[in-house]
C-alpha atoms as a PDB file:
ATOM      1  CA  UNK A   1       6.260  20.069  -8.204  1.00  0.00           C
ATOM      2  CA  UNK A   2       9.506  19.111  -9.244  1.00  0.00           C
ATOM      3  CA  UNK A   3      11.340  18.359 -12.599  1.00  0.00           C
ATOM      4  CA  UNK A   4      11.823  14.264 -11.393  1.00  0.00           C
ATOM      5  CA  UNK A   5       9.721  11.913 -13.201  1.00  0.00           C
ATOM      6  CA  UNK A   6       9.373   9.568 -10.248  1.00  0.00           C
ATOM      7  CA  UNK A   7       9.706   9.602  -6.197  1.00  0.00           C
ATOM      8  CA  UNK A   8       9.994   6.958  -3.761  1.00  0.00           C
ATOM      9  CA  UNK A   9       7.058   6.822  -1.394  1.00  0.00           C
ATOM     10  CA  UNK A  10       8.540   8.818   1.234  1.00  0.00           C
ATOM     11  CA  UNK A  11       9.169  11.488  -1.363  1.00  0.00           C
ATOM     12  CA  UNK A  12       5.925  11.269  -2.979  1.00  0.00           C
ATOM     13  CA  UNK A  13       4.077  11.494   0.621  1.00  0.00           C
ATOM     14  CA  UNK A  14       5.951  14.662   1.242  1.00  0.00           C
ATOM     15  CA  UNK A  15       5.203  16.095  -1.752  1.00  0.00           C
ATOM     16  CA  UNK A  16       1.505  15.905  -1.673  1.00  0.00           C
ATOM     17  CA  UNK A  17       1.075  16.084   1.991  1.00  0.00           C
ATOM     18  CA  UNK A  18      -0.626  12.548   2.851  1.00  0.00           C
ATOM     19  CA  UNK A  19       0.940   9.757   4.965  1.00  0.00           C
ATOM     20  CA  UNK A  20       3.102   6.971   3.801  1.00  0.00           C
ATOM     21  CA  UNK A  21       0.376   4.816   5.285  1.00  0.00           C
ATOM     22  CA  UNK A  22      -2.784   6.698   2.830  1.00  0.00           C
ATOM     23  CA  UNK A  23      -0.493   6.284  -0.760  1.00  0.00           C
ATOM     24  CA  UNK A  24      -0.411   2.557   0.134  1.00  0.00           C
ATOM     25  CA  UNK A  25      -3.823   2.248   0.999  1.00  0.00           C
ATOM     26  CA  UNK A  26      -4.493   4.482  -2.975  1.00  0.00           C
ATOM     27  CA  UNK A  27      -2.128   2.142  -4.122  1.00  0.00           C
ATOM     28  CA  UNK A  28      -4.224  -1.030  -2.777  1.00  0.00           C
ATOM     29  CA  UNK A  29      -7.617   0.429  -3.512  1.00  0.00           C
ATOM     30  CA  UNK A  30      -5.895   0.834  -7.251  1.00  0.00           C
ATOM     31  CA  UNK A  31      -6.452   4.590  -7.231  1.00  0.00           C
ATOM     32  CA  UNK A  32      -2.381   4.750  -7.413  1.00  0.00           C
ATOM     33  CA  UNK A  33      -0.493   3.017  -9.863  1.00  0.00           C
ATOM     34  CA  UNK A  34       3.070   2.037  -7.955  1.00  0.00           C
ATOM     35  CA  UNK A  35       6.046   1.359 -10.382  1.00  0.00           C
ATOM     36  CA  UNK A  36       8.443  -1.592  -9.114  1.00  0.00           C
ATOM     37  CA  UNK A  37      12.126  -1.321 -10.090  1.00  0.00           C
ATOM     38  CA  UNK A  38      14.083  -4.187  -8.590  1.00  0.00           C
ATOM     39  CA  UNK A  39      12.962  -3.596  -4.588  1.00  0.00           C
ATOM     40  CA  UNK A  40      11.705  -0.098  -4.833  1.00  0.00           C
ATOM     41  CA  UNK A  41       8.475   1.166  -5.121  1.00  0.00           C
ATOM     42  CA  UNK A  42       8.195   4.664  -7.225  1.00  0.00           C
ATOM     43  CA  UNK A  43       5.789   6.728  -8.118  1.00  0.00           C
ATOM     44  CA  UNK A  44       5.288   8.533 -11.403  1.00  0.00           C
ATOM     45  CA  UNK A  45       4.988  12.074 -11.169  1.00  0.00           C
ATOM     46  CA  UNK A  46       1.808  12.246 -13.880  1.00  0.00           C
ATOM     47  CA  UNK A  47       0.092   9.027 -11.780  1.00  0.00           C
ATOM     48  CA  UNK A  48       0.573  11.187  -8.667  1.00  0.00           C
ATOM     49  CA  UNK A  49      -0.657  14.611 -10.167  1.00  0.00           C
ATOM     50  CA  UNK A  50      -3.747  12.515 -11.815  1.00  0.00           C
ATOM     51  CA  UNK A  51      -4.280  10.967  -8.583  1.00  0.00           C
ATOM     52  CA  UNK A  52      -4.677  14.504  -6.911  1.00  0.00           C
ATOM     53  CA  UNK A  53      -6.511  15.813  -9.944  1.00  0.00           C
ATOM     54  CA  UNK A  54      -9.189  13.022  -9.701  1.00  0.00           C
ATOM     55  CA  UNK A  55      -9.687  13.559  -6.048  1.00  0.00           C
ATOM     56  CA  UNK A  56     -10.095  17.373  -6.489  1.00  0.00           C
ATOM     57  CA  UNK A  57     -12.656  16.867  -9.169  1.00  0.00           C
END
């Protein structure tokens, strides 16, 4: 990955290869933790590299 300690969704999406539309649906199911800053929606490097950690396991 990168040295950034958060990405927007689009970012994030690229990153680990899934949709936009499948990191909001592991954000609804609560199997992604978002982090809101004013409008935006980031995600947290470590959440997202748990999150693909947990589904590998």
């Amino acid at each position: 990955m990168t040295d950034r300690i958060s990405f927007s969704i689009n970012e994030a999406a690229a990153l680990c290869g899934l949709s936009r539309t499948k990191l909001y649906e592991l954000i609804r199911a609560g199997e992604l933790k978002p982090a809101k800053v004013g409008l935006r929606t980031l995600i947290l490097r470590a959440d997202l590299e748990a999150m693909l950690q947990r589904a590998t396991a």
